[in-house]
PDB file of N, CA and C in Angstrom:
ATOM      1  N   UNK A   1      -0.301 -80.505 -56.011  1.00  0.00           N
ATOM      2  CA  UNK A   1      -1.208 -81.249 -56.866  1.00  0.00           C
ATOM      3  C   UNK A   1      -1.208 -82.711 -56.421  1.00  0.00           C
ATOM      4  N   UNK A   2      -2.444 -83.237 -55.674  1.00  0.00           N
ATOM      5  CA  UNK A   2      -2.224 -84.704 -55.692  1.00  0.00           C
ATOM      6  C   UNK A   2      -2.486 -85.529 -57.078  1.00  0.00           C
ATOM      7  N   UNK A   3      -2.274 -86.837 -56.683  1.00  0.00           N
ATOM      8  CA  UNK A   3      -2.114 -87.629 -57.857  1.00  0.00           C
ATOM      9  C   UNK A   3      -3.098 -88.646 -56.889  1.00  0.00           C
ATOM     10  N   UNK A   4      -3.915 -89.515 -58.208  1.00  0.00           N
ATOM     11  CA  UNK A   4      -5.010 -90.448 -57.894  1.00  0.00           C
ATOM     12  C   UNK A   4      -4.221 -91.898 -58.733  1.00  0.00           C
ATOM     13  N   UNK A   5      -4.421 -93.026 -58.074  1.00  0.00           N
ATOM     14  CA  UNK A   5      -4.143 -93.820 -58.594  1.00  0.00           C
ATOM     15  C   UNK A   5      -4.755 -94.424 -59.705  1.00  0.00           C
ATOM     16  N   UNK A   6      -3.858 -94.902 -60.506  1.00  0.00           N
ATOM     17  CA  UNK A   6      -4.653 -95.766 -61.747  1.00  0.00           C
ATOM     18  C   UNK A   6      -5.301 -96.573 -61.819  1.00  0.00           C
ATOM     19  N   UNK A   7      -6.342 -96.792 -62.575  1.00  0.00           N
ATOM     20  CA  UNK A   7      -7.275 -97.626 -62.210  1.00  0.00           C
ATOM     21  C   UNK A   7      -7.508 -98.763 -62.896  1.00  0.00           C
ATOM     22  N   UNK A   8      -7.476 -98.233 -64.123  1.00  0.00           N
ATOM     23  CA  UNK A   8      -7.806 -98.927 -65.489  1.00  0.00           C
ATOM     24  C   UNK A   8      -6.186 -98.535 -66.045  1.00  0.00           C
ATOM     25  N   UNK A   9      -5.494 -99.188 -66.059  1.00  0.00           N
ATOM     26  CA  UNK A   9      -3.820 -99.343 -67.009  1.00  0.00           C
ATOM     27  C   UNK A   9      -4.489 -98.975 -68.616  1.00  0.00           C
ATOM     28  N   UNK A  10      -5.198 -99.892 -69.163  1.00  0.00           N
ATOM     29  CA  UNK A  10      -5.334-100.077 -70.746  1.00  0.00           C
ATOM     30  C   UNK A  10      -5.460 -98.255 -71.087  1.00  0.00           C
ATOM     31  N   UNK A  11      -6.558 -97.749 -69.940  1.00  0.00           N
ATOM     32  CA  UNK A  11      -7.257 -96.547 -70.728  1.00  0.00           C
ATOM     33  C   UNK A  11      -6.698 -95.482 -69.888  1.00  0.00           C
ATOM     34  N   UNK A  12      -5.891 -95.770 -69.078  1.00  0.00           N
ATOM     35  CA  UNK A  12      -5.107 -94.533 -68.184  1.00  0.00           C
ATOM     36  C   UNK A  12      -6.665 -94.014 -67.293  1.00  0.00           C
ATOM     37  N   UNK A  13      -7.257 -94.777 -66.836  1.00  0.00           N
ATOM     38  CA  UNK A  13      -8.300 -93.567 -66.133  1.00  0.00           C
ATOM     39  C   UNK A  13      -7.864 -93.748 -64.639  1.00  0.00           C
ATOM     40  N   UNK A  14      -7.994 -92.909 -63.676  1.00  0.00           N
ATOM     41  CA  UNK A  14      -7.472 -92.964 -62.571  1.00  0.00           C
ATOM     42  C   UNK A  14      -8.888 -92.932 -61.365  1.00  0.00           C
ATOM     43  N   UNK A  15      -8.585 -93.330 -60.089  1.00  0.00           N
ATOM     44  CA  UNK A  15      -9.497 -93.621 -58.995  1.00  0.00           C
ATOM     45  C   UNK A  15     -10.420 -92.477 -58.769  1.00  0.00           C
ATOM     46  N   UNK A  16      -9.494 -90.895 -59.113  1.00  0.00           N
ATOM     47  CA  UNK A  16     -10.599 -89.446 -58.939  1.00  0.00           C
ATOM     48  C   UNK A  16     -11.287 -89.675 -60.072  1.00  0.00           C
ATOM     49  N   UNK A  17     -10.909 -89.911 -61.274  1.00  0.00           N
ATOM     50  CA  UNK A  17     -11.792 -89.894 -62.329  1.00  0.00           C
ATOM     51  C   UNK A  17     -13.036 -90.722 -62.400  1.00  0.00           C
ATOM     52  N   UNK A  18     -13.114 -91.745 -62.070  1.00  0.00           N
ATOM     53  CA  UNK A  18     -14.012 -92.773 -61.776  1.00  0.00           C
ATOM     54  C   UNK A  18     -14.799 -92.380 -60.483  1.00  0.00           C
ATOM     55  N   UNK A  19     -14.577 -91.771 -59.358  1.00  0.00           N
ATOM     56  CA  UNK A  19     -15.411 -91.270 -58.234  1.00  0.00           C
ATOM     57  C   UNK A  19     -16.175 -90.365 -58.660  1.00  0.00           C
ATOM     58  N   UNK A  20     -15.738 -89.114 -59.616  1.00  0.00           N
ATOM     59  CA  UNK A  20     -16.482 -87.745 -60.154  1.00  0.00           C
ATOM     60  C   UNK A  20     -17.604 -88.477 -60.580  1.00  0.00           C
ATOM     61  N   UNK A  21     -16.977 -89.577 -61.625  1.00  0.00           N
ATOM     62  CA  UNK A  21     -18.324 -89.511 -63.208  1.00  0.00           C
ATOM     63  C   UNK A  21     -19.314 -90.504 -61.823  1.00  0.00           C
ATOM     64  N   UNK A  22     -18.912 -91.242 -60.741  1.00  0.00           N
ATOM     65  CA  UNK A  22     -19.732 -92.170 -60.128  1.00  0.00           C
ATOM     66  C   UNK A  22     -21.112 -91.211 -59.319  1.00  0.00           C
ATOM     67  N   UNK A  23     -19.883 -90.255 -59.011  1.00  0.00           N
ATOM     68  CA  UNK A  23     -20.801 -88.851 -57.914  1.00  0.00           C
ATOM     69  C   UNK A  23     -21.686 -87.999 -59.233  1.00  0.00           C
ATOM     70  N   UNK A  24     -21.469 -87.650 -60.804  1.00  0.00           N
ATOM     71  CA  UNK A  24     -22.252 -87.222 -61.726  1.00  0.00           C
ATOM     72  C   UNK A  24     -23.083 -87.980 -62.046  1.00  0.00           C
ATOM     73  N   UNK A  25     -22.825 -89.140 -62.091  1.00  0.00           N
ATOM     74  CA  UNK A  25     -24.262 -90.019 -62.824  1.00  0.00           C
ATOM     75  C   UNK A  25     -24.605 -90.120 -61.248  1.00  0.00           C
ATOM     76  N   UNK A  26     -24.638 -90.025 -60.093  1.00  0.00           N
ATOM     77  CA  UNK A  26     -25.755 -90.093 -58.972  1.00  0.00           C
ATOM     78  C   UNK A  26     -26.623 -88.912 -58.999  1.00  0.00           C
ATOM     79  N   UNK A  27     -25.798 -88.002 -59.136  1.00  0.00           N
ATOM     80  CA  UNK A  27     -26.069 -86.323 -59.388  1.00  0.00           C
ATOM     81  C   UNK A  27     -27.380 -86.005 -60.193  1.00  0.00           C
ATOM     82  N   UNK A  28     -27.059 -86.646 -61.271  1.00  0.00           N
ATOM     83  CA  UNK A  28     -27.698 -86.389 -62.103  1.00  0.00           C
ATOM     84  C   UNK A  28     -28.964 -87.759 -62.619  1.00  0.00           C
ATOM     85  N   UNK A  29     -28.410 -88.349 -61.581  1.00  0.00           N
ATOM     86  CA  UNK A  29     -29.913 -89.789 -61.853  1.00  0.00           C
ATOM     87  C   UNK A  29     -29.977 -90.643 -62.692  1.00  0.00           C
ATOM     88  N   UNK A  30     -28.364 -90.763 -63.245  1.00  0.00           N
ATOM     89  CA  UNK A  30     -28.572 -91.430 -64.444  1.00  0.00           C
ATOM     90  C   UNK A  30     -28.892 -92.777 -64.480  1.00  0.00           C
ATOM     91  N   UNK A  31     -28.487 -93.273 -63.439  1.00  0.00           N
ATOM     92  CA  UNK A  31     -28.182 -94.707 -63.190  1.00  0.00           C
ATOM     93  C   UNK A  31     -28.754 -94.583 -61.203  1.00  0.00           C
ATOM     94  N   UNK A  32     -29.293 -95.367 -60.946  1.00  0.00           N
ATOM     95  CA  UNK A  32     -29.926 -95.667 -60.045  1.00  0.00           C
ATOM     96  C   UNK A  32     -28.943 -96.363 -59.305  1.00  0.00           C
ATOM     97  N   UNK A  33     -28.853 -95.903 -57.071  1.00  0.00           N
ATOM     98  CA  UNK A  33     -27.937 -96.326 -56.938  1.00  0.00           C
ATOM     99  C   UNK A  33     -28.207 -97.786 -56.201  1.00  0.00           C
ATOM    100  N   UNK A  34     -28.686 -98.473 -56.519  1.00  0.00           N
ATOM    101  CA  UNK A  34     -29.035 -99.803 -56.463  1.00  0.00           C
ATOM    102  C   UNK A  34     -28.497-100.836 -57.161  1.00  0.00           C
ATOM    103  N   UNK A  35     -28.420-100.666 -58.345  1.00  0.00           N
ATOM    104  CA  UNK A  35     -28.031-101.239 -59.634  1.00  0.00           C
ATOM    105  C   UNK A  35     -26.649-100.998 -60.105  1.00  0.00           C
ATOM    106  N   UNK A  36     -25.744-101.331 -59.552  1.00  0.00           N
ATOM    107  CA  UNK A  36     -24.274-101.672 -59.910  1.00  0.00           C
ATOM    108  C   UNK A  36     -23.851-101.977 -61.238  1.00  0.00           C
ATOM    109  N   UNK A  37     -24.530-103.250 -61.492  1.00  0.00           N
ATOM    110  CA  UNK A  37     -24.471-103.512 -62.803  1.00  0.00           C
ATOM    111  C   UNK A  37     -24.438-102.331 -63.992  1.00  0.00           C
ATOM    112  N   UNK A  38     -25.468-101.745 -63.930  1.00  0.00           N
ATOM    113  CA  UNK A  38     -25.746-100.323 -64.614  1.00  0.00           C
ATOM    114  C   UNK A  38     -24.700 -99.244 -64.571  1.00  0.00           C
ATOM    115  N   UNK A  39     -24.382 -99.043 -63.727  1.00  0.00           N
ATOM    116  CA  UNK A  39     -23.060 -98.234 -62.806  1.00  0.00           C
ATOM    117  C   UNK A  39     -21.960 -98.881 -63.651  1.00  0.00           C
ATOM    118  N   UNK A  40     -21.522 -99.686 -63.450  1.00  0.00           N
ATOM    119  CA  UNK A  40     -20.454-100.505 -64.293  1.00  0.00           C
ATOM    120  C   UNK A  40     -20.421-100.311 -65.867  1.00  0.00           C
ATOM    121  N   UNK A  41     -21.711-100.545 -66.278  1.00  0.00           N
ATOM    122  CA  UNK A  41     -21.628-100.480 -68.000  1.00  0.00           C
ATOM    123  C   UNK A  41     -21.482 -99.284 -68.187  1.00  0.00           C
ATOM    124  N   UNK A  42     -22.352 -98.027 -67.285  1.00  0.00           N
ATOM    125  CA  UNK A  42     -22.137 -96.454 -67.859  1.00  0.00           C
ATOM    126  C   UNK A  42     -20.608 -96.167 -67.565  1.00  0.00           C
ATOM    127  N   UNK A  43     -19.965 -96.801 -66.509  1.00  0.00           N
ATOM    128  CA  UNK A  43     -18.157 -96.384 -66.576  1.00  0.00           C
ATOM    129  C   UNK A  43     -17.842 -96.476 -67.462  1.00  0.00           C
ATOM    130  N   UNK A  44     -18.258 -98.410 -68.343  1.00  0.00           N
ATOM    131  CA  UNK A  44     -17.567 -98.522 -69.439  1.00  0.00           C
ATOM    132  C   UNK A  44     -17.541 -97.882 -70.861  1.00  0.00           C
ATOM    133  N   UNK A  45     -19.068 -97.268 -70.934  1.00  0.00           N
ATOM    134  CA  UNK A  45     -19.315 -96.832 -71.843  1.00  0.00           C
ATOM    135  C   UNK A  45     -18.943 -95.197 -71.935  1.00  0.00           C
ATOM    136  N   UNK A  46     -18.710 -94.478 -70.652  1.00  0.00           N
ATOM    137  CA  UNK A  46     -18.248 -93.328 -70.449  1.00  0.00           C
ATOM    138  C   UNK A  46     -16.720 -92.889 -70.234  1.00  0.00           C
ATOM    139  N   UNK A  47     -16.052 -93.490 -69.791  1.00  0.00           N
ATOM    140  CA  UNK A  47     -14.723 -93.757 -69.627  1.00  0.00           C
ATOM    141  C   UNK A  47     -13.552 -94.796 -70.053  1.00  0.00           C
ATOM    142  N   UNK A  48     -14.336 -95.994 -70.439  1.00  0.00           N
ATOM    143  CA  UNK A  48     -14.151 -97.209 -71.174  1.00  0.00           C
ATOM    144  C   UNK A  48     -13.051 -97.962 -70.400  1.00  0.00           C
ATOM    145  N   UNK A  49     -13.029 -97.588 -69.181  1.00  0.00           N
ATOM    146  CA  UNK A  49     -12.757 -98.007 -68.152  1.00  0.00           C
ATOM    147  C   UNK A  49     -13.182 -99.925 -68.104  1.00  0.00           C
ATOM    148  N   UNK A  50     -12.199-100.899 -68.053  1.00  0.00           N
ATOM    149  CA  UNK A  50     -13.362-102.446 -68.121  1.00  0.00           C
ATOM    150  C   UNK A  50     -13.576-103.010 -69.130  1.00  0.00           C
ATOM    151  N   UNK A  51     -13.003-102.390 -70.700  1.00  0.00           N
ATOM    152  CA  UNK A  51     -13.734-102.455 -71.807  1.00  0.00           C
ATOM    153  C   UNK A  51     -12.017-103.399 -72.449  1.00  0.00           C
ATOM    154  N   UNK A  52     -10.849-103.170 -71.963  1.00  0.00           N
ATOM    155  CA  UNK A  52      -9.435-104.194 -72.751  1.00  0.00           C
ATOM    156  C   UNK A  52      -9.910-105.372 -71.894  1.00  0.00           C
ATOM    157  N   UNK A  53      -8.591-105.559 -71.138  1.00  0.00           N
ATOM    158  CA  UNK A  53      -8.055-106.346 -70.230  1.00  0.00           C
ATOM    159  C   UNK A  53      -8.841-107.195 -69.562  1.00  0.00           C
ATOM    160  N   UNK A  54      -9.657-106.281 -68.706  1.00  0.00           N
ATOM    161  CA  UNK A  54     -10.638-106.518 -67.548  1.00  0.00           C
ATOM    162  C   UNK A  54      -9.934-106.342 -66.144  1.00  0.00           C
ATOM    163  N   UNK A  55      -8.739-106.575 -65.996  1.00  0.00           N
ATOM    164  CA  UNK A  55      -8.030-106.574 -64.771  1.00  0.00           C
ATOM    165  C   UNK A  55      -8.479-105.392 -63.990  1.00  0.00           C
ATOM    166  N   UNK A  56      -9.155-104.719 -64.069  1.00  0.00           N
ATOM    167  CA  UNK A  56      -9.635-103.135 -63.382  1.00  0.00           C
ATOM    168  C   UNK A  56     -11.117-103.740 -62.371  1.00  0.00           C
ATOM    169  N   UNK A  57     -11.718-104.574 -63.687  1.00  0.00           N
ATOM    170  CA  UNK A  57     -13.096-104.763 -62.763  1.00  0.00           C
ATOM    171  C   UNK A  57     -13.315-105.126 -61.787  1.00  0.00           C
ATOM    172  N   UNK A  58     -12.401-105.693 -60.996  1.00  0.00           N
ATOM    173  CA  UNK A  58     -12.547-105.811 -59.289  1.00  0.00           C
ATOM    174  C   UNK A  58     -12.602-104.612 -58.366  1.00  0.00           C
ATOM    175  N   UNK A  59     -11.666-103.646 -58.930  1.00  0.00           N
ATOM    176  CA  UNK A  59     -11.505-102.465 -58.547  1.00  0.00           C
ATOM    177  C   UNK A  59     -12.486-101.303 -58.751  1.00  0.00           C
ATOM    178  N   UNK A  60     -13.535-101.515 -60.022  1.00  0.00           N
ATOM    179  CA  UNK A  60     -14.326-101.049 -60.147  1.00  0.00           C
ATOM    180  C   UNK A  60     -15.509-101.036 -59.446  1.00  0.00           C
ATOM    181  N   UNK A  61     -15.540-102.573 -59.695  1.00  0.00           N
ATOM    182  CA  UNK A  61     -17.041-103.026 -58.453  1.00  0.00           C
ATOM    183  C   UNK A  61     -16.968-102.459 -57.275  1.00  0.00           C
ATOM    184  N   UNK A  62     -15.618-102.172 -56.789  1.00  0.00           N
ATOM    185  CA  UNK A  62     -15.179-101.829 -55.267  1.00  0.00           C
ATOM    186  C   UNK A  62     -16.067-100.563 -55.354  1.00  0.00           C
ATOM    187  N   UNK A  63     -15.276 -99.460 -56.306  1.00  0.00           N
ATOM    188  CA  UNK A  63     -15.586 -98.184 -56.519  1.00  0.00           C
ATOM    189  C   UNK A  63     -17.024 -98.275 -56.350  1.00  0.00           C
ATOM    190  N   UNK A  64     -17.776 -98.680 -57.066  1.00  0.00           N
ATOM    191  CA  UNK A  64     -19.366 -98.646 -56.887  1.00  0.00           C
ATOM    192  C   UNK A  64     -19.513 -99.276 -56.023  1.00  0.00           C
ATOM    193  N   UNK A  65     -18.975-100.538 -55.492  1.00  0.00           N
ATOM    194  CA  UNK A  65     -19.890-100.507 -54.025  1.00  0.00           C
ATOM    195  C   UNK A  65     -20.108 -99.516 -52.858  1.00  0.00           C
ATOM    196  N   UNK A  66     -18.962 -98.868 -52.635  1.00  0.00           N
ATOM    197  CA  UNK A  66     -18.574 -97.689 -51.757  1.00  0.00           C
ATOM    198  C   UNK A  66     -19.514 -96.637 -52.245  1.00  0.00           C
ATOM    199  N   UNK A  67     -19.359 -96.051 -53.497  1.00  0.00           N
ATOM    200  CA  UNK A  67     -20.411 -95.242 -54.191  1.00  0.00           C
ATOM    201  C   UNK A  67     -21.780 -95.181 -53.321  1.00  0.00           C
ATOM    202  N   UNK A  68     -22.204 -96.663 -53.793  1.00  0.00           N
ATOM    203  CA  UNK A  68     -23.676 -96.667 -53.398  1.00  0.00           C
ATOM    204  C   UNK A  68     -23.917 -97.097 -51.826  1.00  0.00           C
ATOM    205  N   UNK A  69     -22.981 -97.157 -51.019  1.00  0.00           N
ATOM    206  CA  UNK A  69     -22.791 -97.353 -49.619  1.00  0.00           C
ATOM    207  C   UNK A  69     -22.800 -95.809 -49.015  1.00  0.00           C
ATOM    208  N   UNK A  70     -22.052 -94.851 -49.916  1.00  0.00           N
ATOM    209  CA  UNK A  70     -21.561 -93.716 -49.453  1.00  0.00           C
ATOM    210  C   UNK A  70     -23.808 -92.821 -49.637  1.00  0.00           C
ATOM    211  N   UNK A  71     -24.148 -93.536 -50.859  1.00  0.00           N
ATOM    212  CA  UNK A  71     -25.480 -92.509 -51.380  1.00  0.00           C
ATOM    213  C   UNK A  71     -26.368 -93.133 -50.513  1.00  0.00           C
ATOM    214  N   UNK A  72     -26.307 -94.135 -49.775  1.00  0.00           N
ATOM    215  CA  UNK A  72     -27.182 -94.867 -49.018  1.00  0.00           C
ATOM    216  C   UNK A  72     -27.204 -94.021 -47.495  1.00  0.00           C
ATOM    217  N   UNK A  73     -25.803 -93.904 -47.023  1.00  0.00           N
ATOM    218  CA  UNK A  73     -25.462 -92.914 -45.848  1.00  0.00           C
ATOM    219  C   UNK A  73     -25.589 -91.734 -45.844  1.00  0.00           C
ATOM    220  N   UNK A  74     -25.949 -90.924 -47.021  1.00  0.00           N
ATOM    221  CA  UNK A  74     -25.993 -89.455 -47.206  1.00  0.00           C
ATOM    222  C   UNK A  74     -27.364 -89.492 -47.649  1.00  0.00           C
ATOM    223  N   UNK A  75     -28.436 -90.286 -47.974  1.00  0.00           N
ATOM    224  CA  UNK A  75     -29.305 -90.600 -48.050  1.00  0.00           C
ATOM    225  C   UNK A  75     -30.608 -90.677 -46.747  1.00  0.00           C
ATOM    226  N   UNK A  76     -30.004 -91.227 -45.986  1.00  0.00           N
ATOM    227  CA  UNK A  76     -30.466 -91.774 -44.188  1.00  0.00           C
ATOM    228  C   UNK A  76     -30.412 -90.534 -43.743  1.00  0.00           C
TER     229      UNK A  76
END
């Protein structure tokens, strides 16, 4: 069983958890992969990931930038 690192401390969510819901809301269109910003609030509002501390959100932005780097290349 691997283990994913933590991402968000406050809410225990970890780096696989945050890639799935990033790869479901592309999946499913929820959020457009252009718009980061958007991407960011549906984490917070879906995982609440960003929503104590804040200390995660650097790490988050990362996550979605790669996200939408990765949908841009599988895209082409």
């Amino acid at each position: 069983m691997s283990t994913s690192r933590v991402v968000c401390q406050c809410h225990n969510v970890s780096e696989a958890t945050i890639c799935a819901q990033l790869t479901l809301m592309r999946g499913q269109q929820i959020v457009m992969a252009g718009h980061p910003h958007e991407q960011l609030n549906m984490l917070k509002n879906t995982l609440k990931c960003g929503t104590e501390c804040g200390s995660c959100l650097p790490a988050l932005r990362a996550l979605i930038a790669a996200s939408v780097t990765n949908s841009a290349k599988e895209a082409a």
